[in-house]
Protein backbone atom coordinates (compact mmCIF):
# COMPACT_ATOMS: atom_id res chain seq x y z
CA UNK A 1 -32.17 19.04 20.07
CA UNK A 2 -33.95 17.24 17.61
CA UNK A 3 -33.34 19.64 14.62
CA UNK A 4 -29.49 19.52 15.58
CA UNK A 5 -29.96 16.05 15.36
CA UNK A 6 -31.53 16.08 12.00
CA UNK A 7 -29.32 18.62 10.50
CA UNK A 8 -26.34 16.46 12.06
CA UNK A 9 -28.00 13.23 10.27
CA UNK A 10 -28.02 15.24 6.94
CA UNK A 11 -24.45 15.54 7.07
CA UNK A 12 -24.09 19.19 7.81
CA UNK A 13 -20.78 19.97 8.91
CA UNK A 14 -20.62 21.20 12.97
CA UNK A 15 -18.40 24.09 12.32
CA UNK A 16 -21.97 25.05 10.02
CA UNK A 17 -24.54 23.90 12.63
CA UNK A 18 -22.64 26.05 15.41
CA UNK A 19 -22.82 29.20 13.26
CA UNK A 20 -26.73 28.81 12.45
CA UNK A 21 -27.76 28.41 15.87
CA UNK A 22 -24.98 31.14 16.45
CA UNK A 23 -27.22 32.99 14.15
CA UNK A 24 -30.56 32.33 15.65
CA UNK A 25 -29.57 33.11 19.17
CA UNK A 26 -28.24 36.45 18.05
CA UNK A 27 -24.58 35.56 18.44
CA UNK A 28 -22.10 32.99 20.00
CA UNK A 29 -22.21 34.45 23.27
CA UNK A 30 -25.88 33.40 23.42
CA UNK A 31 -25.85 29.82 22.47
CA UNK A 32 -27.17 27.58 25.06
CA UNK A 33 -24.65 24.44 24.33
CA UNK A 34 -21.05 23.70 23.14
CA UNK A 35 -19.51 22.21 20.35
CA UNK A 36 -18.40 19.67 22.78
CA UNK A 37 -22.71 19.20 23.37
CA UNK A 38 -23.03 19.18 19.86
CA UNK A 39 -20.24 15.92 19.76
CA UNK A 40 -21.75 14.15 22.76
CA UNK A 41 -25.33 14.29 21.10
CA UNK A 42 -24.26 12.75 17.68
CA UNK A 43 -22.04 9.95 19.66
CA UNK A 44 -25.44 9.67 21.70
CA UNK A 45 -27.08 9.27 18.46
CA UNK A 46 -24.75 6.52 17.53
CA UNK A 47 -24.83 4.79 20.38
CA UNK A 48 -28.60 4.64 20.20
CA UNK A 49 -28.85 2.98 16.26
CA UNK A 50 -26.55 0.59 17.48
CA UNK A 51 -28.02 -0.64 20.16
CA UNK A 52 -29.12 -4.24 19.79
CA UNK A 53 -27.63 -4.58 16.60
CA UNK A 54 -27.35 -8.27 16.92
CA UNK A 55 -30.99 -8.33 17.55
CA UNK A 56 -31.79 -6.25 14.46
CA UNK A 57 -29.98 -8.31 12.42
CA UNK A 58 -31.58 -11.50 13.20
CA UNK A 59 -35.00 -9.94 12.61
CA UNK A 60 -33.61 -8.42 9.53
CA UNK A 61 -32.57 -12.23 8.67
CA UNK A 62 -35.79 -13.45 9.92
CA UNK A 63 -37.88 -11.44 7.31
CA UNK A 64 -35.51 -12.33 4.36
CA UNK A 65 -35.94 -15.77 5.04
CA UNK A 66 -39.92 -15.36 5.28
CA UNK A 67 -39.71 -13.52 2.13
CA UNK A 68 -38.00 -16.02 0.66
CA UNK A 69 -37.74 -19.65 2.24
CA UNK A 70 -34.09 -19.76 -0.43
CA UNK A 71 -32.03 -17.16 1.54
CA UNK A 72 -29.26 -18.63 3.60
CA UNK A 73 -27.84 -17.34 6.86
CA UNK A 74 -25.32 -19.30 9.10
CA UNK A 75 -23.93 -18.17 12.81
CA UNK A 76 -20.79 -19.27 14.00
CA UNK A 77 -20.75 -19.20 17.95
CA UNK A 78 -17.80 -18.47 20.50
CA UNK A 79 -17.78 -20.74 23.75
CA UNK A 80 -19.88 -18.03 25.47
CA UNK A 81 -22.97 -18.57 22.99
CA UNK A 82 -22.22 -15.38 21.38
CA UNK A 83 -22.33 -14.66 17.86
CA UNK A 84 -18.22 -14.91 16.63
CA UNK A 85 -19.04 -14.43 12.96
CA UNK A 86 -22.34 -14.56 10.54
CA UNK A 87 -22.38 -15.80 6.79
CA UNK A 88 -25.48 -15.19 4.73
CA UNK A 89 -26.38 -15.40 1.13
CA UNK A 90 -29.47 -14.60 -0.97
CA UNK A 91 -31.67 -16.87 -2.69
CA UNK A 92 -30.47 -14.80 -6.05
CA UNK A 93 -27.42 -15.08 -5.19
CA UNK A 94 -27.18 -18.67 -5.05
CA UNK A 95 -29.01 -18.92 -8.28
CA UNK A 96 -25.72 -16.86 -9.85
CA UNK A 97 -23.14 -19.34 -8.01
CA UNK A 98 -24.89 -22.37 -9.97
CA UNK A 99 -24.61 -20.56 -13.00
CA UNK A 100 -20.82 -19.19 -12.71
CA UNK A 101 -19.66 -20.07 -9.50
CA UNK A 102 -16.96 -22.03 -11.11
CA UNK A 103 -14.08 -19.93 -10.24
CA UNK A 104 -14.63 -17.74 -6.52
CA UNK A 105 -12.23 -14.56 -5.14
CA UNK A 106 -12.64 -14.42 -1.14
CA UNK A 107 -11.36 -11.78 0.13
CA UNK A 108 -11.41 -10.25 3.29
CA UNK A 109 -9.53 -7.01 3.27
CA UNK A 110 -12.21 -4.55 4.03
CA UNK A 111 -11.96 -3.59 7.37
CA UNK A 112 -14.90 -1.04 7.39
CA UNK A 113 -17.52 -1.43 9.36
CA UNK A 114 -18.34 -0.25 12.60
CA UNK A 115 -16.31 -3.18 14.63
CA UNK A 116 -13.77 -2.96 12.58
CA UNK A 117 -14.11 -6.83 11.97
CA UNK A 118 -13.06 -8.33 8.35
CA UNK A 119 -15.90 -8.40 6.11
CA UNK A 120 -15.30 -11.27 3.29
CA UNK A 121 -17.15 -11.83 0.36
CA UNK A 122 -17.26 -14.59 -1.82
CA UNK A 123 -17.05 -12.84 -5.58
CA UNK A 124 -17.45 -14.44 -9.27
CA UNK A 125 -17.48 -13.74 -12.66
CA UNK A 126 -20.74 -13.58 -15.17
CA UNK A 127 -20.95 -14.02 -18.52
CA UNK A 128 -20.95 -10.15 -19.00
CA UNK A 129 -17.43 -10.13 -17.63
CA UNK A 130 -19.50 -9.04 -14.48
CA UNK A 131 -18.06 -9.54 -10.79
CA UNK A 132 -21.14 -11.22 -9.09
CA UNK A 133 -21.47 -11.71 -5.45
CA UNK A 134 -22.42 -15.53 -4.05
CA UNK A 135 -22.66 -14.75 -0.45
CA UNK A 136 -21.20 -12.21 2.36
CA UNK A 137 -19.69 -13.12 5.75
CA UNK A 138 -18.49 -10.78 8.93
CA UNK A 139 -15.74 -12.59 10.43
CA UNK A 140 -14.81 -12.93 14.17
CA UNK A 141 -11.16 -13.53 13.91
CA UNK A 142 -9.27 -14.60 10.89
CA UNK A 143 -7.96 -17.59 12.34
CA UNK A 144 -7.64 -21.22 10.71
CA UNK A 145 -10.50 -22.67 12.46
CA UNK A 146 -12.77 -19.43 11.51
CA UNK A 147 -11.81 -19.59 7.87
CA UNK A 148 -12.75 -23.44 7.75
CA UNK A 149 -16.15 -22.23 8.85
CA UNK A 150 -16.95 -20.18 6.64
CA UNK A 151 -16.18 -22.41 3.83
CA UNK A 152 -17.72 -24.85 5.16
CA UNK A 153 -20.79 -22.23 5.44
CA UNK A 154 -20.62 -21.18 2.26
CA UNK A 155 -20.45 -24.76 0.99
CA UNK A 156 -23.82 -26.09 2.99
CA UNK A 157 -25.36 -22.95 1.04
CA UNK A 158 -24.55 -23.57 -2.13
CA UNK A 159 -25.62 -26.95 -2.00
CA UNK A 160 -23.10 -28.15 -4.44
CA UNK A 161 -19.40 -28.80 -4.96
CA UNK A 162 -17.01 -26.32 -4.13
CA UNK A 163 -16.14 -24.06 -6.71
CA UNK A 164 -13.52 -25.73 -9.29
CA UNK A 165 -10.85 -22.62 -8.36
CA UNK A 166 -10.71 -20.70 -5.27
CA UNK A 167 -8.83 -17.67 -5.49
CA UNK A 168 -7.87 -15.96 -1.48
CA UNK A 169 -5.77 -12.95 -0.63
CA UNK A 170 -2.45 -13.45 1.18
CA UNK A 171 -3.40 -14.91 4.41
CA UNK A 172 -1.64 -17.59 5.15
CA UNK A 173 -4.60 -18.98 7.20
CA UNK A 174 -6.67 -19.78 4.17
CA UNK A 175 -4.78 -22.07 2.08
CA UNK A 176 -4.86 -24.67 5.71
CA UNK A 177 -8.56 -23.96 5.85
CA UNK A 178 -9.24 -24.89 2.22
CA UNK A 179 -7.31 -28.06 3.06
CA UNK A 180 -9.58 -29.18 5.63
CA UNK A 181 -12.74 -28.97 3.89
C-alpha cells in the first residue's frame, strides 16, 4: 500500500498504476484490490495531510514570526471562536509596500484552494514594471463586514497610510468596506 501510495503521490495516472500491479500479479484477475481501493486510499491520503490544517498553519505562522519578529499574521474570528478568515504578510513584503505600495489591486477571484474559499491578495507595481505582492488573505465570506477586516488588517500591517489608489474587482461589497475604514 505504501508504494501505491507513492506512485499515486508522483502523479502516476490510476488507469497506469492498475496495469503495473496488473503486471506484477500476473494479470487482472489476480490483483488483490480495485480501482475503487485504489480511489479510497488516495482520498484516505487526503484526508490525512489535511488533518489539523488549522493547527499546521499556526505553527507554520509561529516559526515565520520567530524567524523574523517583522512578519505579520492577523485572524479574524466567527462567534464560535473559530478561525473565519486569516491575513498574513511577510516582513519583505512590507518592506516592498513602503517602497511602491502607492497604488494596490485586491482581488479575490481565485477560488482554488482546497475550501474553495476566496483567496485575495493585495498586488503592486515595482519600479521594474514588476507586480509585487504586499500581503495574502483567505477569506471567510465576502461580505461587507469581512472586507472591512481585511483592510483594516492589511492597514495595522503596513503601519502606514492606506495606499493613495485602491484598485478592487467588481464586488459591490468592497467599495462600502473601503468607506468605512
Amino acid at each position: 500500500m505504501e508504494f501505491l501510495s507513492a506512485m499515486q503521490e508522483s502523479r502516476i495516472p490510476q488507469h497506469c498504476i492498475m496495469d503495473f500491479v496488473s503486471e506484477m500479479h500476473g494479470g487482472p484477475e489476480n490483483v488483490p484490490l480495485t480501482t475503487q481501493d485504489m480511489i479510497n486510499l488516495k482520498k484516505a491520503r487526503q484526508r490525512e495531510r489535511n488533518a489539523n490544517d488549522v493547527s499546521k498553519l499556526l505553527s507554520f505562522f509561529a516559526l515565520c514570526k520567530k524567524d523574523n519578529p517583522q512578519f505579520f499574521s492577523d485572524f479574524q474570528l466567527d462567534q464560535e471562536g473559530k478561525i473565519l478568515s486569516i491575513f498574513w504578510s511577510h516582513a519583505s513584503q512590507q518592506a516592498d509596500y513602503i517602497d511602491f505600495g502607492d497604488a494596490v489591486t485586491f482581488d479575490t477571484t481565485h477560488k482554488t484552494n482546497l475550501y474553495d474559499k476566496p483567496l485575495g491578495m493585495f498586488v503592486g507595481c515595482n519600479h521594474h514594471l514588476q507586480c509585487t505582492v504586499f500581503g495574502f488573505t483567505l477569506l471567510g465570506d465576502e461580505t461587507v463586514d469581512t472586507f472591512e477586516w481585511v483592510f483594516n488588517a492589511f492597514k495595522t500591517c503596513m503601519g502606514a497610510e492606506g495606499p493613495r489608489v485602491m484598485l478592487t474587482d467588481q464586488d459591490p461589497a468592497m467599495p462600502v468596506a473601503l468607506g468605512r475604514i
